[in-house]
Protein backbone atom coordinates (compact mmCIF):
# COMPACT_ATOMS: atom_id res chain seq x y z
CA UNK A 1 71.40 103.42 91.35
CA UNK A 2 72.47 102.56 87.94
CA UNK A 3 73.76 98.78 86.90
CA UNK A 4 77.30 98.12 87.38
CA UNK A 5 79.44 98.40 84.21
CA UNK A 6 80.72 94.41 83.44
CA UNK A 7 84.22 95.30 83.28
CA UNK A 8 86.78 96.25 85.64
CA UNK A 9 89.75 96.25 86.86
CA UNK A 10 91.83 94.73 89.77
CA UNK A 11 95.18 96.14 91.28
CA UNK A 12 97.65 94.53 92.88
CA UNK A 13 99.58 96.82 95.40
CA UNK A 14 102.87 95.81 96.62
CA UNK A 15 106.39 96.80 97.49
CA UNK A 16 109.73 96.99 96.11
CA UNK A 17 110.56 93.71 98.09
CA UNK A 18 106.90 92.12 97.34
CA UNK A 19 104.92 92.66 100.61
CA UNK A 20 101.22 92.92 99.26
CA UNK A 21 98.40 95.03 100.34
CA UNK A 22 94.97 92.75 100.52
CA UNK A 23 92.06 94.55 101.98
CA UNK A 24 88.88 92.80 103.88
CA UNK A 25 85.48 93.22 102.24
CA UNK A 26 83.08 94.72 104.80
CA UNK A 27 79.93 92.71 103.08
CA UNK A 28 81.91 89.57 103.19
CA UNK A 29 84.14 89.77 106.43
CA UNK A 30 86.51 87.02 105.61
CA UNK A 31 87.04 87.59 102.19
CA UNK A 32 90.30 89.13 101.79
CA UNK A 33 91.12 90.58 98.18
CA UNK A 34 92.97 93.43 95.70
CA UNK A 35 91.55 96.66 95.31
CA UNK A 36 89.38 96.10 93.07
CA UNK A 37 86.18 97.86 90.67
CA UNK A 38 83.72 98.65 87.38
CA UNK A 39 84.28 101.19 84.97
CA UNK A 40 82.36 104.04 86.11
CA UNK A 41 81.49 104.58 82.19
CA UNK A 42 81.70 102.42 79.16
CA UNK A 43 84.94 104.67 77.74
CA UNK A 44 86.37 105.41 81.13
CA UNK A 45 90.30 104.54 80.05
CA UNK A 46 91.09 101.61 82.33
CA UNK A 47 94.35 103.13 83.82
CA UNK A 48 91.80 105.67 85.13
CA UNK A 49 89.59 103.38 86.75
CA UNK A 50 92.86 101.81 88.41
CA UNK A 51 94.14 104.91 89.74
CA UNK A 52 90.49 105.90 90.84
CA UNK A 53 89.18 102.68 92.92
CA UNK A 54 92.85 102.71 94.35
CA UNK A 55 92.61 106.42 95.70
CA UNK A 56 88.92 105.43 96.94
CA UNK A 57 89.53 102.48 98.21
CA UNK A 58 93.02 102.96 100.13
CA UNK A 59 93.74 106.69 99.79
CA UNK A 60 96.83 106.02 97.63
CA UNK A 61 97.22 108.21 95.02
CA UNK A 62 99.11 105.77 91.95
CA UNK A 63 100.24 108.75 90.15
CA UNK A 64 102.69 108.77 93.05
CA UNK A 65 104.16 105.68 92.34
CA UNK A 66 104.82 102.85 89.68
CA UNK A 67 100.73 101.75 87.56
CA UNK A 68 101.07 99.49 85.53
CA UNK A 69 99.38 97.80 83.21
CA UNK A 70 99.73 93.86 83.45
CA UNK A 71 98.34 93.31 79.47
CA UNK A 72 96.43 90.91 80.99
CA UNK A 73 92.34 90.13 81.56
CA UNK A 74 90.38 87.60 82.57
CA UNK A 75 86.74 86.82 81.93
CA UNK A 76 84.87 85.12 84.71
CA UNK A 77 81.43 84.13 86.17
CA UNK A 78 80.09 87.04 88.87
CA UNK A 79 79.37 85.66 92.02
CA UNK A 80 75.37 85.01 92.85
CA UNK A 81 75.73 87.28 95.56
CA UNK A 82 77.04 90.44 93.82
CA UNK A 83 74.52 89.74 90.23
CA UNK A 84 72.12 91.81 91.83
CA UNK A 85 74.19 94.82 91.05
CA UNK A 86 74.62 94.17 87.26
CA UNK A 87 72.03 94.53 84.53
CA UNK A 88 69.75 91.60 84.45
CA UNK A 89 70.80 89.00 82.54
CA UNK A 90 74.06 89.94 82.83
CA UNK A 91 76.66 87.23 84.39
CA UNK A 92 80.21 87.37 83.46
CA UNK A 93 82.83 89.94 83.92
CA UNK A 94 85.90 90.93 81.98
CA UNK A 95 88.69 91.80 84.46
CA UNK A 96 91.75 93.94 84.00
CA UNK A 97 94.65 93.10 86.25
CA UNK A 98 97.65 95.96 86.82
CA UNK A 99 100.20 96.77 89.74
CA UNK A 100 100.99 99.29 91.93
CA UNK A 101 104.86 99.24 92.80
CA UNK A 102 105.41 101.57 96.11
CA UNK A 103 108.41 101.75 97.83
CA UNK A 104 107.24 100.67 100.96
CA UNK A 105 104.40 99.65 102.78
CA UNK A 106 102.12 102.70 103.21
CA UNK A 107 99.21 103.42 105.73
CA UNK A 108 95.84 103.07 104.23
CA UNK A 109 92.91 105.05 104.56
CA UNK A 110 89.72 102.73 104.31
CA UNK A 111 86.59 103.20 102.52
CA UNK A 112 84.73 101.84 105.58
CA UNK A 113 81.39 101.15 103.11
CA UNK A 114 83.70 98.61 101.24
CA UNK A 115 86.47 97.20 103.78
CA UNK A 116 87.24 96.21 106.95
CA UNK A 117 90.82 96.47 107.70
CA UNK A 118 93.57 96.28 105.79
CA UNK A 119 96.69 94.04 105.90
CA UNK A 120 100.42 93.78 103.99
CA UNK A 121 101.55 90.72 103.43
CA UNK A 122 104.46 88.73 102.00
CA UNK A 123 102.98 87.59 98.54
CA UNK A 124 102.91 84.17 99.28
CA UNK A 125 100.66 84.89 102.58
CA UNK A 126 98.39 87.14 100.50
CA UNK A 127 97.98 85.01 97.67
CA UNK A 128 96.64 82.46 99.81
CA UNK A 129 94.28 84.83 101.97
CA UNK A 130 92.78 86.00 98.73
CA UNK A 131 89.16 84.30 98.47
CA UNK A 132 89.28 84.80 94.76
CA UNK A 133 91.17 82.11 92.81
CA UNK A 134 91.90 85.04 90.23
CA UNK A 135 93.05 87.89 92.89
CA UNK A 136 95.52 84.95 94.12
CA UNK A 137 97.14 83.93 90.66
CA UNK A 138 97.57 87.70 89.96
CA UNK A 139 99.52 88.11 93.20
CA UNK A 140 101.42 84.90 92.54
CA UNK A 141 103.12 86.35 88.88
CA UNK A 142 104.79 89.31 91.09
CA UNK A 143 107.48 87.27 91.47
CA UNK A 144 108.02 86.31 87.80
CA UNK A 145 106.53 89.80 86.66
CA UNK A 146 109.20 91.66 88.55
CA UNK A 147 111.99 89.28 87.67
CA UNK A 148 111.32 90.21 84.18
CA UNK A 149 110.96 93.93 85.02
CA UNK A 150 114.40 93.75 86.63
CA UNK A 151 115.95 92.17 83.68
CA UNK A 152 114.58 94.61 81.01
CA UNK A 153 116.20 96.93 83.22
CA UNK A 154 119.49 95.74 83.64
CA UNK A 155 119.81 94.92 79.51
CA UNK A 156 118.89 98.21 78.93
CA UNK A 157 121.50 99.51 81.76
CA UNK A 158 123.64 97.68 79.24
């Protein structure tokens, strides 16, 4: 199997009234995140990889509904446990964070190799059942990201 690509991205999916969609890692029951996942090559455009890992991992297909891109990444230290997956040497990862806006909460096909069960949430709730300090900020800036959405919108209504 060839290394993981050290970039991805992570998608927030949530709801017109900001219930969020976390999902429960099946290698780490407990550990409640995004949907999240590498580049599958190095020029792989990243709203493809968003719309890909969510339609793998959730059976959602974004083009359905409201990707976006946040303008937004993070760089941050892989976890010990996942390394092994990555090139040696390699030990950071750049992270691109987007959103999924869908009307309502949808049912969710798993990938049962990757998760557990599934769970939508009021953001609050989800940002603090995310085990990733990252995954949680992301889910806190709904609020203020769609507050500013809704504002753009209204000035251009204008």
């Amino acid at each position: 199997m060839p290394h993981k690509i050290p970039e991805s991205v992570l998608v927030v999916i949530y709801t017109t009234d900001l219930q969020v969609l976390l999902l429960e890692r099946a290698d780490r029951p407990g550990f409640w995140q995004s949907v999240t996942g590498s580049l599958d090559t190095l020029d792989e455009p990243l709203a493809l990889t968003a719309a890909r890992e969510v339609a793998e991992e959730t059976g959602i297909i974004a083009g359905e509904h409201r990707l976006q891109d946040w303008g937004h990444s993070i760089e941050y230290d892989i976890y010990p446990q996942w390394r092994h997956r990555y090139a040696p040497g390699v030990t950071r990862n750049v992270e691109h964070w987007f959103g999924l806006c869908v009307n309502r909460p949808l049912p969710v096909t798993l990938a049962p190799r990757e998760h557990l069960q599934w769970a939508w949430l009021p953001w609050q709730e989800a940002a603090e059942r995310c085990f990733s300090s990252s995954n949680a900020e992301a889910v806190r800036q709904l609020a203020w990201r769609e507050g500013a959405a809704t504002a753009a919108a209204t000035r251009a209504a204008r």
